[in-house]
N, C-alpha and C. Protein backbone atom coordinates (compact mmCIF):
# COMPACT_ATOMS: atom_id res chain seq x y z
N UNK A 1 60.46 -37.35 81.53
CA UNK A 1 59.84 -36.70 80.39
C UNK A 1 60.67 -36.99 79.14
N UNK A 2 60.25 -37.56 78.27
CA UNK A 2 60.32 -38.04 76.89
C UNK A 2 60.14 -37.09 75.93
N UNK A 3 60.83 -36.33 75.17
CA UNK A 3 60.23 -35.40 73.77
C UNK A 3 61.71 -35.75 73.01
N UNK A 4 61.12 -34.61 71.62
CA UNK A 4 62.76 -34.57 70.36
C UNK A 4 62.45 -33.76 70.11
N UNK A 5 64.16 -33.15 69.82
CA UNK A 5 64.30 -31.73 69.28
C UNK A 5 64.56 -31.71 68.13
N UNK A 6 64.31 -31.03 67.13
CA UNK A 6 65.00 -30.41 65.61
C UNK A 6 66.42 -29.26 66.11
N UNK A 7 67.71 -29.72 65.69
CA UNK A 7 68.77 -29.03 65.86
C UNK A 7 68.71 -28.44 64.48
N UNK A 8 68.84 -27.07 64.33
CA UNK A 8 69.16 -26.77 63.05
C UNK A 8 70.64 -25.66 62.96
N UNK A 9 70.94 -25.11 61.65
CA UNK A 9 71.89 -24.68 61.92
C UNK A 9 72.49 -22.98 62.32
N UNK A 10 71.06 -22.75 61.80
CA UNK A 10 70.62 -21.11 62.13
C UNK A 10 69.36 -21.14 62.85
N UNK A 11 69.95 -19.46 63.43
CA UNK A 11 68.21 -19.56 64.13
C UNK A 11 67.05 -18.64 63.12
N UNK A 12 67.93 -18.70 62.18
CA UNK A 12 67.00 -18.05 60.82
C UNK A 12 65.77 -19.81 60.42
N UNK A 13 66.56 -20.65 60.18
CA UNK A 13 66.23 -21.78 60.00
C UNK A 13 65.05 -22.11 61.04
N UNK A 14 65.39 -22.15 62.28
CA UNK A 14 64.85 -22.58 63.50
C UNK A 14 63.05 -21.79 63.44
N UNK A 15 63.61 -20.22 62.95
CA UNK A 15 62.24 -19.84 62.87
C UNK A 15 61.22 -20.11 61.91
N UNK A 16 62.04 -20.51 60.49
CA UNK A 16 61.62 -20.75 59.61
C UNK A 16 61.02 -22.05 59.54
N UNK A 17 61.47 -22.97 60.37
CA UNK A 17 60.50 -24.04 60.72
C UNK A 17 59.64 -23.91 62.19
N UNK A 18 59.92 -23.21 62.70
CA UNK A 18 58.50 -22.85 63.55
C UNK A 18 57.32 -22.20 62.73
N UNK A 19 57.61 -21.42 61.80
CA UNK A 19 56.39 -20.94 60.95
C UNK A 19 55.75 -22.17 60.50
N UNK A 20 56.54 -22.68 59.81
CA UNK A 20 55.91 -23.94 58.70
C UNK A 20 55.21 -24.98 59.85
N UNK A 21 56.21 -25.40 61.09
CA UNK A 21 54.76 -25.97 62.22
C UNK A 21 53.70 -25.25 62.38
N UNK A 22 53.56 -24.13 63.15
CA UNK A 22 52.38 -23.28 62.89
C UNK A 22 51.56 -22.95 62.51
N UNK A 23 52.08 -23.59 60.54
CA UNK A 23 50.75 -23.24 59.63
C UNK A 23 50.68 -24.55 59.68
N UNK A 24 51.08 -25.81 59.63
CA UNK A 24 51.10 -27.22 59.42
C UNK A 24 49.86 -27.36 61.06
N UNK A 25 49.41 -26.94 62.06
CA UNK A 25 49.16 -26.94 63.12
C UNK A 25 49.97 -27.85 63.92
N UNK A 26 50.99 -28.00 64.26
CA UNK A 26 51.88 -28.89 65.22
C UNK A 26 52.31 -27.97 66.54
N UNK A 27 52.03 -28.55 67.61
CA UNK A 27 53.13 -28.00 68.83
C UNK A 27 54.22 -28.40 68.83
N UNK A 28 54.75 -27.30 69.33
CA UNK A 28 56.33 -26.91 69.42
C UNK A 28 56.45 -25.98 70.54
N UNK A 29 57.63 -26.03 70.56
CA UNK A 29 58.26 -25.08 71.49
C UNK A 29 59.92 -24.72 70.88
N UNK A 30 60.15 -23.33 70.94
CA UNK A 30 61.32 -22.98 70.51
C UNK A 30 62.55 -23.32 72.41
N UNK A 31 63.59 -24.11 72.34
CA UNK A 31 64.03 -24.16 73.42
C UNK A 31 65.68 -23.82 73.40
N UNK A 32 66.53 -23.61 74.15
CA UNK A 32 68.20 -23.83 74.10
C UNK A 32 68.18 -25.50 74.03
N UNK A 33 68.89 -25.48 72.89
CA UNK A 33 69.43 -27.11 72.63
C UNK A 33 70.76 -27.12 73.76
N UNK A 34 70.07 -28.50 73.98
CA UNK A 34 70.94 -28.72 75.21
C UNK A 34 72.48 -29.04 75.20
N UNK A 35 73.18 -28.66 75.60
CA UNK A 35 74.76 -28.47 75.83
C UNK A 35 75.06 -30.11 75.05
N UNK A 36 74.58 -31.36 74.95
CA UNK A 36 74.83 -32.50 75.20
C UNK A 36 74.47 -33.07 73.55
N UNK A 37 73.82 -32.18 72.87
CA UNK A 37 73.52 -32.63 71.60
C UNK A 37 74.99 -31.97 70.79
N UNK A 38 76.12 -31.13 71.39
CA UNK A 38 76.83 -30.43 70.60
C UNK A 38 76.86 -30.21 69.11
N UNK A 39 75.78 -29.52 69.26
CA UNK A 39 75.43 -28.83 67.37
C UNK A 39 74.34 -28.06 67.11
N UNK A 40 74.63 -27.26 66.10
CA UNK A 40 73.40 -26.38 66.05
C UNK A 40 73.75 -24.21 66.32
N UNK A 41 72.77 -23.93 66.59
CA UNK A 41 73.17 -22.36 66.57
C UNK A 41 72.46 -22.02 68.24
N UNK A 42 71.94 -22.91 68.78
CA UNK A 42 71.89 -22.63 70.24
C UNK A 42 70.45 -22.75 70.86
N UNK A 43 69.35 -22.47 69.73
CA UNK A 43 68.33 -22.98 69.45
C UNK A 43 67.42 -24.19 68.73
N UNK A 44 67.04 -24.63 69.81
CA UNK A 44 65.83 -25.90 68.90
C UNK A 44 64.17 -25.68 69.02
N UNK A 45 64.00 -26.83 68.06
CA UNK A 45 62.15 -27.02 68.13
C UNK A 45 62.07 -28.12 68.66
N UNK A 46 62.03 -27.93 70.23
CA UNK A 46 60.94 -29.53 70.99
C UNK A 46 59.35 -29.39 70.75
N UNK A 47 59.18 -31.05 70.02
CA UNK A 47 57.87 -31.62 69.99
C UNK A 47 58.06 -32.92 70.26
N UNK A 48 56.22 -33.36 70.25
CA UNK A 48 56.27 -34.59 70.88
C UNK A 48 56.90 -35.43 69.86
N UNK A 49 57.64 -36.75 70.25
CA UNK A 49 58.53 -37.95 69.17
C UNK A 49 57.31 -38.52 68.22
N UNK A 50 55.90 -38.62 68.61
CA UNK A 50 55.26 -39.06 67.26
C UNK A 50 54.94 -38.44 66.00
N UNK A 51 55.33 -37.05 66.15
CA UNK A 51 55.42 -36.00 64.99
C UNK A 51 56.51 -35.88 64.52
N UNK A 52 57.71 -36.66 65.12
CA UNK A 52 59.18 -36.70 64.19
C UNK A 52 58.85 -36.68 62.43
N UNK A 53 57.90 -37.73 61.99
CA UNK A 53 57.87 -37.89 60.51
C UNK A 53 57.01 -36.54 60.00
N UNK A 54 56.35 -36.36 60.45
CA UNK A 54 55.72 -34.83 59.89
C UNK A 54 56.76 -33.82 60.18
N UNK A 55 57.72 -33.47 60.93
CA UNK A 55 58.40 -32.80 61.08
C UNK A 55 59.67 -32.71 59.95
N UNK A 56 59.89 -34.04 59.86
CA UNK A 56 61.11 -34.59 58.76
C UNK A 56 60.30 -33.91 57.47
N UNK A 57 59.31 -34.01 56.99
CA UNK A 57 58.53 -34.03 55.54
C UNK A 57 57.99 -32.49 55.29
N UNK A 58 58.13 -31.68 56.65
CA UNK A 58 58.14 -30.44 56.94
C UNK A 58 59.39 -29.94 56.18
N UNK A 59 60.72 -30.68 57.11
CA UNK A 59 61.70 -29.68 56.83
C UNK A 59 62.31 -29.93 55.07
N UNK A 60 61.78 -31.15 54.70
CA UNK A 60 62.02 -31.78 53.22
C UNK A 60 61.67 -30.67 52.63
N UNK A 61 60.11 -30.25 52.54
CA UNK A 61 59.19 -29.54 51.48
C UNK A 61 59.83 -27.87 51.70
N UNK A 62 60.53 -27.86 52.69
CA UNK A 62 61.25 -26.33 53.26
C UNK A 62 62.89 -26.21 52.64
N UNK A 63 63.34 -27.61 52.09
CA UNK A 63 64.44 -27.51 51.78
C UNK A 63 65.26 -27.21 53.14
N UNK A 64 65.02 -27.94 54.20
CA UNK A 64 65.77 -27.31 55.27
C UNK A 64 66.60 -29.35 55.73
N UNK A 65 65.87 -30.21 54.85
CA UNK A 65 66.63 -31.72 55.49
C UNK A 65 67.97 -31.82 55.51
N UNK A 66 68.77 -30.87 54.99
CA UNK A 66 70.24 -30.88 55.12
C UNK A 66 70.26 -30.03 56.24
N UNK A 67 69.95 -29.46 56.72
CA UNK A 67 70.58 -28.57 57.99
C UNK A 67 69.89 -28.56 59.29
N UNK A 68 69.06 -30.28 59.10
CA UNK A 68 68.50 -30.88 60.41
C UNK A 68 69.20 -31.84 60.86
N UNK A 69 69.32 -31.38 62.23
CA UNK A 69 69.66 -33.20 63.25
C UNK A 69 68.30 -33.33 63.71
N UNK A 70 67.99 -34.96 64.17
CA UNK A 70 67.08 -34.77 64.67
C UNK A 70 67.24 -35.58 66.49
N UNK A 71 66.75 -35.71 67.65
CA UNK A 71 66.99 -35.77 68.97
C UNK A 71 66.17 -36.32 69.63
N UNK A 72 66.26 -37.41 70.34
CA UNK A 72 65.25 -38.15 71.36
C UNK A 72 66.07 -37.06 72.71
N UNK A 73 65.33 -36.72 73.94
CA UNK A 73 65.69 -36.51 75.14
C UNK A 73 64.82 -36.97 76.08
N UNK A 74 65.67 -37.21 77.14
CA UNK A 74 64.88 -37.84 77.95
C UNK A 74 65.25 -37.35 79.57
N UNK A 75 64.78 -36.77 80.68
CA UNK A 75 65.06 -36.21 81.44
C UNK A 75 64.56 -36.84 82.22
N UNK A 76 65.84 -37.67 83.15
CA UNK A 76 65.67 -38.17 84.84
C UNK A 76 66.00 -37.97 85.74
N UNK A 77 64.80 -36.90 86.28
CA UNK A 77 65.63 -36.27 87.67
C UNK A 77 66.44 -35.34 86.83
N UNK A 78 67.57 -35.34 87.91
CA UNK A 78 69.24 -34.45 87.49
C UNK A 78 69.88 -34.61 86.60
N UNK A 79 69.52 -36.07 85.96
CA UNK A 79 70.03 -36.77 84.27
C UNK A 79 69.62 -36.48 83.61
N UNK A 80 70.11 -36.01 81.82
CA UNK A 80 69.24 -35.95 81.16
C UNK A 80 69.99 -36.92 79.68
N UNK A 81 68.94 -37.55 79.06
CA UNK A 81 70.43 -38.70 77.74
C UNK A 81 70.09 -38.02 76.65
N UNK A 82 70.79 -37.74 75.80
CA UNK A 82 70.18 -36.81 74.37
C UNK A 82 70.80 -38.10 73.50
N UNK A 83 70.12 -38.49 72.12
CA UNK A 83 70.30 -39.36 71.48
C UNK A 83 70.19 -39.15 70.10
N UNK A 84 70.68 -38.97 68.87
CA UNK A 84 70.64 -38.31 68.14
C UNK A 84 69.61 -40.08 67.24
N UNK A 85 68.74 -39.65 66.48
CA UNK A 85 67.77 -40.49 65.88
C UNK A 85 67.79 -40.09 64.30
């Protein structure tokens, strides 16, 4: 399984861009950023990787592009590779 997360730096932030997906209509999911991305406040937004650029232009118009990483993951089996994009 293939998705990317938005690391942000609060989970004030984190919610504050789950709203703005929400009204934007995008799926998401609020998840624990995984131990392997080391950064962030403990929470992320996984969506699918072809909404990365709506997501980026999201967090622009939110004033939130400074306090985004953004994350390919990829889970095999018992492996999982986090890749920062």
């Amino acid at each position: 399984m293939i998705y990317c997360i938005a690391v942000l730096k609060s989970r004030t932030m984190v919610y504050e861009l789950a709203d703005a997906l929400s009204y934007g209509g995008l799926q998401y999911s609020i998840i624990n950023t995984p131990t392997r991305a080391h950064i962030g406040c403990g929470l992320s937004i996984k969506f699918s990787c072809p909404y990365k650029s709506r997501v980026e232009e999201i967090c622009f118009n939110r004033g939130l592009s400074g306090h985004v990483a953004f994350y390919r993951v990829e889970n095999r089996g018992l492996s999982m590779s986090v890749t920062r994009i």
